[in-house]
C-alpha atoms as a PDB file:
ATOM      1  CA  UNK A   1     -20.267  -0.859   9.941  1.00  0.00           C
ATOM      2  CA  UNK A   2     -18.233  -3.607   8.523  1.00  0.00           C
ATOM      3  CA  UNK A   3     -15.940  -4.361   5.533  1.00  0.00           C
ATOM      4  CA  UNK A   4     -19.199  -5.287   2.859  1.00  0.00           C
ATOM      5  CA  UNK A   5     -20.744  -2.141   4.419  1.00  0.00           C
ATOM      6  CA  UNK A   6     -17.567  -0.223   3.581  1.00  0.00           C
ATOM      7  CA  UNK A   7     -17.582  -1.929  -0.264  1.00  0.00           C
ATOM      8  CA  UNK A   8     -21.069  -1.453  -0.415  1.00  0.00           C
ATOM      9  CA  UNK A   9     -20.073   2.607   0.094  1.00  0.00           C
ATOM     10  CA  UNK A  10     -17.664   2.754  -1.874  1.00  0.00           C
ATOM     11  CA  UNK A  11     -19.551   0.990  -4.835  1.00  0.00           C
ATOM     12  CA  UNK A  12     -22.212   3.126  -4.817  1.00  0.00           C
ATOM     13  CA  UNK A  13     -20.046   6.571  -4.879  1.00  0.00           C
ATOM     14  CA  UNK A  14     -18.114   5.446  -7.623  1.00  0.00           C
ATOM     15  CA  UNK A  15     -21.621   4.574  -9.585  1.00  0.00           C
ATOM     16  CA  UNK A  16     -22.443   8.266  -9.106  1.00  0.00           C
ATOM     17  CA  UNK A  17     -19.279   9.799 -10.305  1.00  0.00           C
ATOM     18  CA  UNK A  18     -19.117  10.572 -13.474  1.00  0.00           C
ATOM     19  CA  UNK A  19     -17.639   8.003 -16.317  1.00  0.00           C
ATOM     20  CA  UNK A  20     -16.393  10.962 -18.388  1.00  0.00           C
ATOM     21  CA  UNK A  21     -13.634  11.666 -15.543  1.00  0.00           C
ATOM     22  CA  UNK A  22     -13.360   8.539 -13.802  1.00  0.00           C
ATOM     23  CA  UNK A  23     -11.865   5.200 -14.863  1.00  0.00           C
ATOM     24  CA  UNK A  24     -11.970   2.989 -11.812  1.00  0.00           C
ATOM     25  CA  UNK A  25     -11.196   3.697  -7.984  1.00  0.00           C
ATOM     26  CA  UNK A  26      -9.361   0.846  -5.519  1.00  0.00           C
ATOM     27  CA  UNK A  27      -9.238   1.235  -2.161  1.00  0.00           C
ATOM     28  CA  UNK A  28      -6.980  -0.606   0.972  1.00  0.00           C
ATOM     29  CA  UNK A  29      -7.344  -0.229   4.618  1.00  0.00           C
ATOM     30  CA  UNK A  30      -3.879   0.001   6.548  1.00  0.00           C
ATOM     31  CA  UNK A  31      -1.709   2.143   9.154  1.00  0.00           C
ATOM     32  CA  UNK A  32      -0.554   5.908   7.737  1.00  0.00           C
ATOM     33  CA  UNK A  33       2.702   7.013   8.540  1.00  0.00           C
ATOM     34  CA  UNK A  34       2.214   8.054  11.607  1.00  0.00           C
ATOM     35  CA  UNK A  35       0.474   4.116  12.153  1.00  0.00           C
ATOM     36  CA  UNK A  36      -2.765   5.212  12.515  1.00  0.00           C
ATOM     37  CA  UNK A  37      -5.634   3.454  10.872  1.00  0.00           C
ATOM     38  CA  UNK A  38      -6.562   4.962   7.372  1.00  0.00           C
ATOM     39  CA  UNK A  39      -8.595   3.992   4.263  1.00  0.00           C
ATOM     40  CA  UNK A  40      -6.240   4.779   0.705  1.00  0.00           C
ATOM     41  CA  UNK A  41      -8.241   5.323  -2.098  1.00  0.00           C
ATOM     42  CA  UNK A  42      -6.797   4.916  -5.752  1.00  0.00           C
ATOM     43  CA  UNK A  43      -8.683   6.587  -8.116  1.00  0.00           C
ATOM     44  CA  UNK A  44      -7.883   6.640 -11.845  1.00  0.00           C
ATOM     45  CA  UNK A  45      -9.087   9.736 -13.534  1.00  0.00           C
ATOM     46  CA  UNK A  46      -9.733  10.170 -17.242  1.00  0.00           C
ATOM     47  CA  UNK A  47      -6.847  12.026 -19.553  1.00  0.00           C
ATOM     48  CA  UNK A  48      -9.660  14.317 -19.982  1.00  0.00           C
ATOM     49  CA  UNK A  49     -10.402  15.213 -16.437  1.00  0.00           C
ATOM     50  CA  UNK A  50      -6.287  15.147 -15.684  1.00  0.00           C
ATOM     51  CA  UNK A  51      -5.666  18.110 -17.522  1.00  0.00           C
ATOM     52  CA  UNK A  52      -4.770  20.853 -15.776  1.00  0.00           C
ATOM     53  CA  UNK A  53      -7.855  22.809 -16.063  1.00  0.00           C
ATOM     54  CA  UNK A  54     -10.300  20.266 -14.851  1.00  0.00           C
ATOM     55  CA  UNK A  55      -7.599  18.060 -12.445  1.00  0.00           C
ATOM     56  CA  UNK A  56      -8.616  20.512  -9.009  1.00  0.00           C
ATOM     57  CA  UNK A  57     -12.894  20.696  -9.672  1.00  0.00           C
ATOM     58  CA  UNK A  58     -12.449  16.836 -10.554  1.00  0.00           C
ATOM     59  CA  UNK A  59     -10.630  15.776  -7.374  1.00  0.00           C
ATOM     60  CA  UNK A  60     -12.342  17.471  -5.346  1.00  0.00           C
ATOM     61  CA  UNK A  61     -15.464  16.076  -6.580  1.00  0.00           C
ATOM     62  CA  UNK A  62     -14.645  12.714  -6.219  1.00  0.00           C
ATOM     63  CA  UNK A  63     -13.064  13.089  -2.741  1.00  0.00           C
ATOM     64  CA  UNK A  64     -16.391  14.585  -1.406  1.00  0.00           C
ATOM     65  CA  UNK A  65     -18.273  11.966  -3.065  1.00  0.00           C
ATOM     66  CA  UNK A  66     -16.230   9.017  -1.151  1.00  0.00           C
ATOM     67  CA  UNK A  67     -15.979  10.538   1.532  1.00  0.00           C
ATOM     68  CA  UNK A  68     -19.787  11.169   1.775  1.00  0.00           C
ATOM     69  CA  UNK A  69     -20.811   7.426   0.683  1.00  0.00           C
ATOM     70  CA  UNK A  70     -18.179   6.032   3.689  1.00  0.00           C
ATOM     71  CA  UNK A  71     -17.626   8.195   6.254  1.00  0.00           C
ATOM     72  CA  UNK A  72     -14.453   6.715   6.657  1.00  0.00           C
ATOM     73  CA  UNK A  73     -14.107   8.651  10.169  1.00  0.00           C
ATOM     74  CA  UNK A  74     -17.444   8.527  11.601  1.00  0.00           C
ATOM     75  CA  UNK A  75     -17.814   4.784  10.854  1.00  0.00           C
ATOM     76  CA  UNK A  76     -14.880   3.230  10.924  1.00  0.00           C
ATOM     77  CA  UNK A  77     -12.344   5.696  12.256  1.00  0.00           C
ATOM     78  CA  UNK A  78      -9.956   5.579   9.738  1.00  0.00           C
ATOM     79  CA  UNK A  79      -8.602   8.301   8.095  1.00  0.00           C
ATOM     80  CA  UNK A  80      -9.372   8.721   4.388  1.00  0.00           C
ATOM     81  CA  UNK A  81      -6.160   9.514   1.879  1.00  0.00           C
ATOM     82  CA  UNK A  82      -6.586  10.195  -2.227  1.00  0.00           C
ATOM     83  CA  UNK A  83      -4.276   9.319  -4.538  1.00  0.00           C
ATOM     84  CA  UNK A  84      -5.131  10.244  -8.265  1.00  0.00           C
ATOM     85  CA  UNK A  85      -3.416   9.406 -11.599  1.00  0.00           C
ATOM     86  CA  UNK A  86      -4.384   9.734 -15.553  1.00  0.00           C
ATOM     87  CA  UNK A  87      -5.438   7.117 -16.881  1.00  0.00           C
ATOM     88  CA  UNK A  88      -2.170   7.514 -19.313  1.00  0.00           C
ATOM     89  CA  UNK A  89       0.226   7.234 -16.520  1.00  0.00           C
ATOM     90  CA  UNK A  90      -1.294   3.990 -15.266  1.00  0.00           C
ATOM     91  CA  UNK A  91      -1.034   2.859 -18.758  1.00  0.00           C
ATOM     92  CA  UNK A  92       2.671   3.323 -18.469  1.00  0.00           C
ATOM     93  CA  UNK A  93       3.398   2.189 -15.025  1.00  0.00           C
ATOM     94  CA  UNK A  94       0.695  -0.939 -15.081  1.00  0.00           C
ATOM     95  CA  UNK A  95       0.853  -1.258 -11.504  1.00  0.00           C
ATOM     96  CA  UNK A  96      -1.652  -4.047 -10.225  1.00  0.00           C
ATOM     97  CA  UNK A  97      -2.492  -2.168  -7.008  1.00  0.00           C
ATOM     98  CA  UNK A  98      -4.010   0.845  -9.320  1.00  0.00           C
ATOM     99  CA  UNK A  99      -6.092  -2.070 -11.808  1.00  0.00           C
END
């Protein structure tokens, strides 16, 4: 598998999630802390699907659903990490890597 394969993955999981509870997902391929190869997936959730009631069934959704569409393990042995915000809080902390 290589890096369009990978996009390719990743493009098509984040067609099938749902627009009512996701905003956008980025993704970057690096070293974890303990420097072994991993995949980090930003994924920017609706205020909606952030509230408290919603946030675990939500995550969990979307972390099956990438991690289905890549197989970050299987094909490219890297370890797959989730990171999650509203899309409020990215509103207030405009960081580029979450755009």
């Amino acid at each position: 598998m290589n890096q369009a394969e990978l996009s390719r993955g990743v493009d098509d999981a984040v067609r099938r999630l749902d627009p009512k509870e996701v905003v956008r997902v980025a993704y970057s391929i690096g070293n974890d802390s303990t420097d072994e190869p991993a995949i980090f997936f930003r994924v920017v959730l609706t205020d909606a699907a952030s509230r408290e009631d919603e946030l675990s069934d939500v995550t969990r959704r979307v972390e099956t659903s990438l991690f289905d569409a890549t197989r970050p393990i299987e094909h490219w042995g890297l370890m797959p990490y989730f990171s999650f915000r509203s899309f409020s809080e990215q509103r207030m902390r405009n960081d580029p890597e979450w755009a």
